[in-house]
C-alpha atoms as a PDB file:
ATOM      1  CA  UNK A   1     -27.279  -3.562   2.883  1.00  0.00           C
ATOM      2  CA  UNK A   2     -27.028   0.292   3.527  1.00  0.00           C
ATOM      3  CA  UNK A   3     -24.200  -0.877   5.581  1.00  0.00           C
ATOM      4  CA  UNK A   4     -22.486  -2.544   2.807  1.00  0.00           C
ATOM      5  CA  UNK A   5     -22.875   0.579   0.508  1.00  0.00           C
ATOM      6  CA  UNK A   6     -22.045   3.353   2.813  1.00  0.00           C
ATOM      7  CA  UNK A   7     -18.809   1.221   3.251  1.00  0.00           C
ATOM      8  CA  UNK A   8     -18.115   0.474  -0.763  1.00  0.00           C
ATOM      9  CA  UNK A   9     -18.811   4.295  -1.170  1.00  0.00           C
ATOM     10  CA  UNK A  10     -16.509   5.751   1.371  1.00  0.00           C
ATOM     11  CA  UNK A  11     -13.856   3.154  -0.048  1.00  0.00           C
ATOM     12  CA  UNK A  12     -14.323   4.827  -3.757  1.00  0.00           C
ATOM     13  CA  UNK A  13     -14.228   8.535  -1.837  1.00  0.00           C
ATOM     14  CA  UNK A  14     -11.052   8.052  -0.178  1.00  0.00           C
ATOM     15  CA  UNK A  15      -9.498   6.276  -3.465  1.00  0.00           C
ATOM     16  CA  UNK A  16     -10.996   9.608  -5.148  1.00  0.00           C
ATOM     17  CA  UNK A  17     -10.060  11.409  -3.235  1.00  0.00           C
ATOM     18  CA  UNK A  18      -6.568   9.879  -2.982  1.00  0.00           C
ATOM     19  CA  UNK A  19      -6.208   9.967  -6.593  1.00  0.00           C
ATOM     20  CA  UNK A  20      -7.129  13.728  -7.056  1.00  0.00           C
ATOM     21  CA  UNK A  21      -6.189  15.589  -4.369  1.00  0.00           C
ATOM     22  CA  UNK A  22      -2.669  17.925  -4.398  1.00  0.00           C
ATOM     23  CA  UNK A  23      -0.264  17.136  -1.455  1.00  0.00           C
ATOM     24  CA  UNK A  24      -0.806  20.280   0.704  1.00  0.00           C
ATOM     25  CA  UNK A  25      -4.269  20.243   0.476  1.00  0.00           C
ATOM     26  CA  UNK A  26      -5.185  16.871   2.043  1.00  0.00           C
ATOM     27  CA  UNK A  27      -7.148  16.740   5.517  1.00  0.00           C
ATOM     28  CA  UNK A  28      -6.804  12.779   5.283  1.00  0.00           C
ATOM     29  CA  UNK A  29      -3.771  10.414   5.830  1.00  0.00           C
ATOM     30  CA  UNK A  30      -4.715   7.207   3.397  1.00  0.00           C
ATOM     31  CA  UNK A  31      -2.374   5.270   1.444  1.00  0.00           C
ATOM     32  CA  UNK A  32      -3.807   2.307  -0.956  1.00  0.00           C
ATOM     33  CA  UNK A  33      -2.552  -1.038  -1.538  1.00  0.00           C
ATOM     34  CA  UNK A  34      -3.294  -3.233  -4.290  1.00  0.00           C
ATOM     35  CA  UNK A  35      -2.089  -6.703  -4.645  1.00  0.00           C
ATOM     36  CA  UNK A  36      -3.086  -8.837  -7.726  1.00  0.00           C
ATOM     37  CA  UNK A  37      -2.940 -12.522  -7.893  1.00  0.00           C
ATOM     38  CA  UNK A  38      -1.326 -12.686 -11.991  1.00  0.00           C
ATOM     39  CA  UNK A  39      -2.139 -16.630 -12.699  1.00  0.00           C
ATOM     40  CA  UNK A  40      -0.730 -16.325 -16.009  1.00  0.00           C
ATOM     41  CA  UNK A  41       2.936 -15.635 -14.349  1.00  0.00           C
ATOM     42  CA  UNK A  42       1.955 -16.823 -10.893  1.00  0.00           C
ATOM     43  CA  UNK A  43       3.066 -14.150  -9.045  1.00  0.00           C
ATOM     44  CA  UNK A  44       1.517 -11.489  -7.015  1.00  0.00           C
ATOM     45  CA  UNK A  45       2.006  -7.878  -7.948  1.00  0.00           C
ATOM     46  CA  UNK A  46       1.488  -5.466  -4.815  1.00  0.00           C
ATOM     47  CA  UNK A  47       0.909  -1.383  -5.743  1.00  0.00           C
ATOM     48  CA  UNK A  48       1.690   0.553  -2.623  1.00  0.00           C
ATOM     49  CA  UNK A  49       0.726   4.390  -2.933  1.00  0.00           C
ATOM     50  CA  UNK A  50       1.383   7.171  -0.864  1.00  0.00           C
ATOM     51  CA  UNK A  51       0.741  10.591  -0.565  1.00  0.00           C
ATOM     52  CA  UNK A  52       4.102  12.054  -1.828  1.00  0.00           C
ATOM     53  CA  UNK A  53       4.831  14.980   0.989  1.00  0.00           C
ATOM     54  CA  UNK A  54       3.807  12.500   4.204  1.00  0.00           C
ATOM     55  CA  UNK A  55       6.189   9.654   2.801  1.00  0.00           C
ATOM     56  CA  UNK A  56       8.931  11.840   2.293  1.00  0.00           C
ATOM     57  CA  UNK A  57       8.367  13.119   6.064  1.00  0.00           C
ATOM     58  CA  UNK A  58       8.623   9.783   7.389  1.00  0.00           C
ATOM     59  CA  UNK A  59      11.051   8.595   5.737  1.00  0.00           C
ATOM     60  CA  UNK A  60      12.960  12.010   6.824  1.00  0.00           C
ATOM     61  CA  UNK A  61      11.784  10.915  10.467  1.00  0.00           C
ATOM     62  CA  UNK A  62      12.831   7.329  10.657  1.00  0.00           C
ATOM     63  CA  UNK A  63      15.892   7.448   8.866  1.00  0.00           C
ATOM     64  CA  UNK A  64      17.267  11.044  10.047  1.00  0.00           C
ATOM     65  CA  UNK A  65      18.123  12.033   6.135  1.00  0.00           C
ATOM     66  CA  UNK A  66      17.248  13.934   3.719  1.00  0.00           C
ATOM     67  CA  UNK A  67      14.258  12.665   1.464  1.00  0.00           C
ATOM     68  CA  UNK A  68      13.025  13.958  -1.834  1.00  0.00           C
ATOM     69  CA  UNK A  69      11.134  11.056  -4.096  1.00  0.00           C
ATOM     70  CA  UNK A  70      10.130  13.378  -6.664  1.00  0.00           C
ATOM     71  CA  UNK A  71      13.685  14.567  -8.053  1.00  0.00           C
ATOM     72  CA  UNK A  72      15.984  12.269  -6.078  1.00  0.00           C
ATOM     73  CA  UNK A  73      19.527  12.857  -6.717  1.00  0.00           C
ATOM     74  CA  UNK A  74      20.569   8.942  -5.946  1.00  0.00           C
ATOM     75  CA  UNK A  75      17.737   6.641  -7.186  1.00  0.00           C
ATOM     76  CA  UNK A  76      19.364   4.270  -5.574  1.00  0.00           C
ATOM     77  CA  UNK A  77      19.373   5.645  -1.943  1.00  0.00           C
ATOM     78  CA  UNK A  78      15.692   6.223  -2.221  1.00  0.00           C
ATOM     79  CA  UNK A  79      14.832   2.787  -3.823  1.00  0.00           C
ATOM     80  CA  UNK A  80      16.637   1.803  -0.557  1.00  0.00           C
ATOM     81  CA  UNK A  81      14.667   3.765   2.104  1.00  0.00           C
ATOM     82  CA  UNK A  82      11.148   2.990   0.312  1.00  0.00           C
ATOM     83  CA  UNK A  83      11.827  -0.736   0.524  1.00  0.00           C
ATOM     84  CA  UNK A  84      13.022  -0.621   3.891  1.00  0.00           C
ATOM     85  CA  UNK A  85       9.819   1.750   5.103  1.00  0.00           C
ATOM     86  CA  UNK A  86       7.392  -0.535   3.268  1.00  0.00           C
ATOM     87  CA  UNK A  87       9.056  -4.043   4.387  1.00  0.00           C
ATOM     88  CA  UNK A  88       9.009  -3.174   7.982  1.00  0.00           C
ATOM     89  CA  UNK A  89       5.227  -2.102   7.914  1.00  0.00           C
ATOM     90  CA  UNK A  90       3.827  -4.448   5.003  1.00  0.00           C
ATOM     91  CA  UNK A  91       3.690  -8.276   5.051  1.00  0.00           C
ATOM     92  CA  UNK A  92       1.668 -11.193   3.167  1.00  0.00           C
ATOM     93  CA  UNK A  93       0.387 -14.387   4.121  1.00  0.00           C
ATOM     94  CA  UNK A  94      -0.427 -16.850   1.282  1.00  0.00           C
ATOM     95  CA  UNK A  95      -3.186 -19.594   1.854  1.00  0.00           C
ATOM     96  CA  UNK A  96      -1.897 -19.120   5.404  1.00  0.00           C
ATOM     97  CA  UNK A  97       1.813 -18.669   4.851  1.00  0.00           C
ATOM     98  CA  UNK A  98       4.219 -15.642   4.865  1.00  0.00           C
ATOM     99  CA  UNK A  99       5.606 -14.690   1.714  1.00  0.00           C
ATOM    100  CA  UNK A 100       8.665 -12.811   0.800  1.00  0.00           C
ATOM    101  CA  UNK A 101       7.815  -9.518  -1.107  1.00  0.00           C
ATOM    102  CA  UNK A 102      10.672  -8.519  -3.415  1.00  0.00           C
ATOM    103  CA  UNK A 103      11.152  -5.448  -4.224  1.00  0.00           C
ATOM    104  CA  UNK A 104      10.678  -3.995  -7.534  1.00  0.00           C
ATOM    105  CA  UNK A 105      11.184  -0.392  -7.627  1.00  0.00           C
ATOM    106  CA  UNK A 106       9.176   2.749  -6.702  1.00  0.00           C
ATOM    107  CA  UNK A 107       7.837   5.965  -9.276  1.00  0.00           C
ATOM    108  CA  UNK A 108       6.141   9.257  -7.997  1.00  0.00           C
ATOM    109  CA  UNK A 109       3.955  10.922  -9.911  1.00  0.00           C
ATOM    110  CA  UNK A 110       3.317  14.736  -8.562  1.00  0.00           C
ATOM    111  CA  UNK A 111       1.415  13.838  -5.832  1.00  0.00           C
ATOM    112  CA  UNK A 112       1.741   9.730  -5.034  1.00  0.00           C
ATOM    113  CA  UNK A 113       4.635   7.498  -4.440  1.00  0.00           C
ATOM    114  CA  UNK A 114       4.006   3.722  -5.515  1.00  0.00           C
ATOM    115  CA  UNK A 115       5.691   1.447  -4.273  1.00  0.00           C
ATOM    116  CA  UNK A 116       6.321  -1.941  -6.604  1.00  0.00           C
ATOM    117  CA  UNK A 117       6.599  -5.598  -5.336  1.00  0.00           C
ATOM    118  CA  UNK A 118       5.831  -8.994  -6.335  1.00  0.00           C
ATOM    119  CA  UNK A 119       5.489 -12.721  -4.606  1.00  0.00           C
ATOM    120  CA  UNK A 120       6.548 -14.905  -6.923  1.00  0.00           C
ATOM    121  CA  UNK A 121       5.392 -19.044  -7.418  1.00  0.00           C
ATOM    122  CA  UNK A 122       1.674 -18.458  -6.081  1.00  0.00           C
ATOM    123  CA  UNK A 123      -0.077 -20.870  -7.866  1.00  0.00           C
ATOM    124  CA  UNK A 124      -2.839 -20.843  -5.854  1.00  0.00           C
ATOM    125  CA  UNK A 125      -4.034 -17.885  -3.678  1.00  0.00           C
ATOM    126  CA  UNK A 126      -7.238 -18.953  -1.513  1.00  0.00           C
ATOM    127  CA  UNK A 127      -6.772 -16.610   1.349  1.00  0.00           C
ATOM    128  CA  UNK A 128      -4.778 -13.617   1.894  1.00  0.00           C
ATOM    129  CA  UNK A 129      -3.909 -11.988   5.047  1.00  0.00           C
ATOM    130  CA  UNK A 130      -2.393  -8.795   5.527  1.00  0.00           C
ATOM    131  CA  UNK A 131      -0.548  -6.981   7.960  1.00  0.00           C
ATOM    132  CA  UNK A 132      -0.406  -3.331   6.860  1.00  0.00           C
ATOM    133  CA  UNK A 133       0.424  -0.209   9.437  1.00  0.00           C
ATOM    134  CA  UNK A 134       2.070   2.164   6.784  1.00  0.00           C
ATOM    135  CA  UNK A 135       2.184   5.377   8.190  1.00  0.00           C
ATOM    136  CA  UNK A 136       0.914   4.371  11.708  1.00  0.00           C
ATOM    137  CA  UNK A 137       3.948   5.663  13.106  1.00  0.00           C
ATOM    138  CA  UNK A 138       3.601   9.582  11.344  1.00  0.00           C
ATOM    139  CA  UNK A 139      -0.346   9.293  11.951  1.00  0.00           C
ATOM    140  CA  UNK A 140      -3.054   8.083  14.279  1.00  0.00           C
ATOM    141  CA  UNK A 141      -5.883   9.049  12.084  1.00  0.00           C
ATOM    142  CA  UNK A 142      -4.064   7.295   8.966  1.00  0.00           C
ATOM    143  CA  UNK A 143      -6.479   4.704   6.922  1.00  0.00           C
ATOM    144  CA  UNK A 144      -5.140   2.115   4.627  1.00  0.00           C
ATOM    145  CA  UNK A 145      -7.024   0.861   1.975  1.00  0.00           C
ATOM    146  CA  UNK A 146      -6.317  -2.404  -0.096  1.00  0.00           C
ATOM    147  CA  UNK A 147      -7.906  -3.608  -3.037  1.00  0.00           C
ATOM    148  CA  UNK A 148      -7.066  -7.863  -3.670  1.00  0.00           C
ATOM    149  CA  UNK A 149      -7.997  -9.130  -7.248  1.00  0.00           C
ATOM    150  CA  UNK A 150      -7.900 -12.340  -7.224  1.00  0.00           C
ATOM    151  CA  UNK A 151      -9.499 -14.847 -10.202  1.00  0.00           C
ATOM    152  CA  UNK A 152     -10.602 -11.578 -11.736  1.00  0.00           C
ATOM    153  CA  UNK A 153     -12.694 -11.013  -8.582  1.00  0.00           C
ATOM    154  CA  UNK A 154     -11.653  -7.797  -6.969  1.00  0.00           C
ATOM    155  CA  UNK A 155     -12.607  -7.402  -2.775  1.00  0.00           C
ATOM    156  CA  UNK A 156     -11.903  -4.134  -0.792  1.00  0.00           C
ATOM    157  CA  UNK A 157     -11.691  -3.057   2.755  1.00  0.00           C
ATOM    158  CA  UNK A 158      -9.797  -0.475   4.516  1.00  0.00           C
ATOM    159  CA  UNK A 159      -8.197  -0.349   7.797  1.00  0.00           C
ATOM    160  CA  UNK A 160      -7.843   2.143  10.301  1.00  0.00           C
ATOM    161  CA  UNK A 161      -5.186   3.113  12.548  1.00  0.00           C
ATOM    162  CA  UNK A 162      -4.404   1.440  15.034  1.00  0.00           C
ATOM    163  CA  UNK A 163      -5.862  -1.889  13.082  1.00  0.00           C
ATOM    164  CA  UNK A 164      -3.251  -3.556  11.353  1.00  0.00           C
ATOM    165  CA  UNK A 165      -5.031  -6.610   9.693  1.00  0.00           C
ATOM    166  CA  UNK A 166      -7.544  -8.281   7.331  1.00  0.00           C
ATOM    167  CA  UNK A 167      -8.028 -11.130   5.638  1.00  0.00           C
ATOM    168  CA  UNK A 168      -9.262 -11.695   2.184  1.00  0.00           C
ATOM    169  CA  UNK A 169     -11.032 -15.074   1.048  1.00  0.00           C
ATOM    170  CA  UNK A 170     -11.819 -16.271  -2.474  1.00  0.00           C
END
Protein backbone atom coordinates (compact mmCIF):
# COMPACT_ATOMS: atom_id res chain seq x y z
CA UNK A 1 0.00 0.00 0.00
CA UNK A 2 2.73 2.64 0.96
CA UNK A 3 4.13 1.40 -2.22
CA UNK A 4 1.17 2.24 -4.20
CA UNK A 5 1.00 5.83 -2.68
CA UNK A 6 4.56 6.86 -2.72
CA UNK A 7 4.15 5.95 -6.49
CA UNK A 8 0.56 7.90 -7.13
CA UNK A 9 2.29 10.83 -5.22
CA UNK A 10 5.49 11.16 -7.09
CA UNK A 11 3.23 10.79 -10.34
CA UNK A 12 1.09 14.06 -9.13
CA UNK A 13 4.76 15.81 -8.15
CA UNK A 14 6.27 15.43 -11.41
CA UNK A 15 2.81 16.43 -13.24
CA UNK A 16 3.11 19.49 -10.65
CA UNK A 17 5.81 20.04 -11.08
CA UNK A 18 5.63 19.77 -14.89
CA UNK A 19 2.79 22.02 -14.97
CA UNK A 20 4.41 24.88 -12.86
CA UNK A 21 7.77 25.02 -13.32
CA UNK A 22 9.55 27.87 -15.90
CA UNK A 23 11.83 26.28 -18.61
CA UNK A 24 15.29 27.27 -17.22
CA UNK A 25 14.61 26.34 -13.95
CA UNK A 26 13.86 22.60 -14.27
CA UNK A 27 16.34 19.92 -12.67
CA UNK A 28 13.97 17.14 -14.25
CA UNK A 29 13.50 15.92 -17.91
CA UNK A 30 9.58 14.61 -17.90
CA UNK A 31 7.21 14.95 -20.61
CA UNK A 32 3.39 13.66 -20.05
CA UNK A 33 1.20 11.82 -22.28
CA UNK A 34 -2.38 11.51 -22.10
CA UNK A 35 -4.46 9.44 -24.33
CA UNK A 36 -8.30 9.29 -23.88
CA UNK A 37 -10.50 6.63 -25.19
CA UNK A 38 -13.71 9.35 -26.51
CA UNK A 39 -16.62 6.51 -26.96
CA UNK A 40 -18.95 9.07 -27.99
CA UNK A 41 -16.71 9.73 -31.33
CA UNK A 42 -14.70 6.54 -31.01
CA UNK A 43 -11.53 7.84 -31.32
CA UNK A 44 -8.59 8.23 -29.13
CA UNK A 45 -7.25 11.66 -28.37
CA UNK A 46 -3.41 11.54 -27.31
CA UNK A 47 -1.94 15.01 -25.39
CA UNK A 48 1.80 14.92 -25.70
CA UNK A 49 3.58 17.73 -23.54
CA UNK A 50 6.92 18.85 -23.40
CA UNK A 51 9.00 21.09 -21.72
CA UNK A 52 9.26 23.93 -24.34
CA UNK A 53 13.30 24.75 -24.27
CA UNK A 54 14.38 20.70 -24.30
CA UNK A 55 11.96 20.05 -27.38
CA UNK A 56 13.16 22.82 -29.24
CA UNK A 57 16.87 21.46 -28.53
CA UNK A 58 16.10 18.23 -29.93
CA UNK A 59 14.42 19.00 -32.50
CA UNK A 60 17.49 21.54 -33.28
CA UNK A 61 19.68 18.26 -32.75
CA UNK A 62 17.96 15.73 -34.90
CA UNK A 63 16.99 17.76 -37.64
CA UNK A 64 20.16 20.23 -37.86
CA UNK A 65 17.65 23.49 -38.10
CA UNK A 66 16.64 26.07 -36.51
CA UNK A 67 13.67 25.51 -33.95
CA UNK A 68 11.55 28.03 -32.16
CA UNK A 69 7.81 26.57 -31.16
CA UNK A 70 6.89 29.52 -29.31
CA UNK A 71 6.92 32.28 -32.20
CA UNK A 72 7.54 30.07 -35.23
CA UNK A 73 7.84 31.94 -38.35
CA UNK A 74 6.40 28.83 -40.64
CA UNK A 75 3.71 26.95 -38.63
CA UNK A 76 3.91 24.70 -41.03
CA UNK A 77 7.64 23.66 -40.82
CA UNK A 78 7.24 23.16 -37.14
CA UNK A 79 3.88 21.21 -37.33
CA UNK A 80 6.23 19.12 -39.56
CA UNK A 81 9.24 18.49 -37.24
CA UNK A 82 6.86 17.89 -34.05
CA UNK A 83 5.02 15.13 -35.90
CA UNK A 84 7.99 13.64 -37.20
CA UNK A 85 9.88 13.79 -33.49
CA UNK A 86 6.76 12.39 -31.82
CA UNK A 87 5.93 9.57 -34.59
CA UNK A 88 9.34 8.14 -34.49
CA UNK A 89 9.37 7.87 -30.57
CA UNK A 90 5.48 7.35 -29.81
CA UNK A 91 3.35 4.37 -30.92
CA UNK A 92 -0.11 2.63 -29.82
CA UNK A 93 -1.31 -0.73 -29.70
CA UNK A 94 -5.12 -1.21 -29.54
CA UNK A 95 -6.58 -4.45 -27.85
CA UNK A 96 -3.24 -5.75 -29.14
CA UNK A 97 -2.93 -3.99 -32.46
CA UNK A 98 -0.88 -0.98 -33.77
CA UNK A 99 -2.73 1.98 -34.57
CA UNK A 100 -1.99 4.85 -36.80
CA UNK A 101 -1.81 8.20 -34.82
CA UNK A 102 -2.73 11.14 -37.05
CA UNK A 103 -1.59 14.08 -36.47
CA UNK A 104 -3.54 16.96 -35.35
CA UNK A 105 -1.51 19.90 -34.66
CA UNK A 106 0.74 21.16 -31.81
CA UNK A 107 0.27 24.70 -29.35
CA UNK A 108 2.94 25.96 -26.78
CA UNK A 109 2.02 27.68 -24.05
CA UNK A 110 5.18 29.62 -22.31
CA UNK A 111 6.64 26.80 -20.98
CA UNK A 112 5.01 23.31 -22.65
CA UNK A 113 4.64 22.12 -26.14
CA UNK A 114 1.55 19.68 -26.69
CA UNK A 115 1.51 17.74 -29.09
CA UNK A 116 -2.22 16.69 -30.63
CA UNK A 117 -3.21 13.26 -32.15
CA UNK A 118 -6.04 11.02 -32.45
CA UNK A 119 -6.78 7.09 -33.43
CA UNK A 120 -9.75 7.07 -34.98
CA UNK A 121 -12.65 3.87 -35.19
CA UNK A 122 -11.74 2.44 -31.57
CA UNK A 123 -14.79 1.11 -30.58
CA UNK A 124 -13.51 -0.85 -28.09
CA UNK A 125 -10.24 -0.21 -26.15
CA UNK A 126 -9.51 -3.22 -23.60
CA UNK A 127 -5.80 -2.95 -23.47
CA UNK A 128 -3.39 -0.39 -24.43
CA UNK A 129 0.21 -0.71 -24.93
CA UNK A 130 2.61 1.89 -25.36
CA UNK A 131 5.87 2.42 -26.68
CA UNK A 132 7.05 5.87 -25.57
CA UNK A 133 11.02 7.01 -25.52
CA UNK A 134 10.42 10.83 -26.14
CA UNK A 135 13.39 12.50 -25.31
CA UNK A 136 15.52 9.33 -24.65
CA UNK A 137 17.80 10.41 -27.20
CA UNK A 138 18.53 14.30 -25.50
CA UNK A 139 18.32 12.56 -21.90
CA UNK A 140 19.16 9.49 -19.88
CA UNK A 141 17.53 10.65 -16.75
CA UNK A 142 14.25 11.66 -18.84
CA UNK A 143 10.80 10.14 -17.26
CA UNK A 144 7.65 9.89 -19.21
CA UNK A 145 4.53 9.91 -17.66
CA UNK A 146 1.09 8.83 -19.25
CA UNK A 147 -2.20 9.14 -17.95
CA UNK A 148 -5.00 6.51 -20.07
CA UNK A 149 -8.75 7.33 -19.37
CA UNK A 150 -10.53 4.91 -20.49
CA UNK A 151 -14.59 4.24 -19.59
CA UNK A 152 -14.14 7.28 -17.41
CA UNK A 153 -11.54 5.27 -15.45
CA UNK A 154 -8.27 7.10 -15.50
CA UNK A 155 -4.77 4.70 -14.74
CA UNK A 156 -1.21 6.25 -14.48
CA UNK A 157 2.31 5.09 -14.56
CA UNK A 158 5.46 6.60 -15.63
CA UNK A 159 8.43 5.28 -17.31
CA UNK A 160 11.92 5.84 -17.01
CA UNK A 161 14.66 6.07 -19.35
CA UNK A 162 15.85 3.60 -20.78
CA UNK A 163 12.18 1.76 -20.35
CA UNK A 164 10.19 2.26 -23.24
CA UNK A 165 6.87 0.37 -22.43
CA UNK A 166 3.66 -0.29 -20.45
CA UNK A 167 0.61 -1.63 -20.80
CA UNK A 168 -2.69 -0.43 -19.59
CA UNK A 169 -5.76 -2.87 -18.93
CA UNK A 170 -9.41 -1.99 -18.35
Amino acid sequence: MASSLNKWLFILGLSFFLTSAKPADHPFHVSVIEINHNAADKNLEISCKIFTDDFEKILTQNYKTKVDLINPPNKAAMDSLVKKYILSHLSIQINGRPVALSYVGFENDKEAAYGYFEVNNTISVTKIDITNSLMYDQFDDQVNIMHVIVGGKRKSNKLTYPDKSISFSF
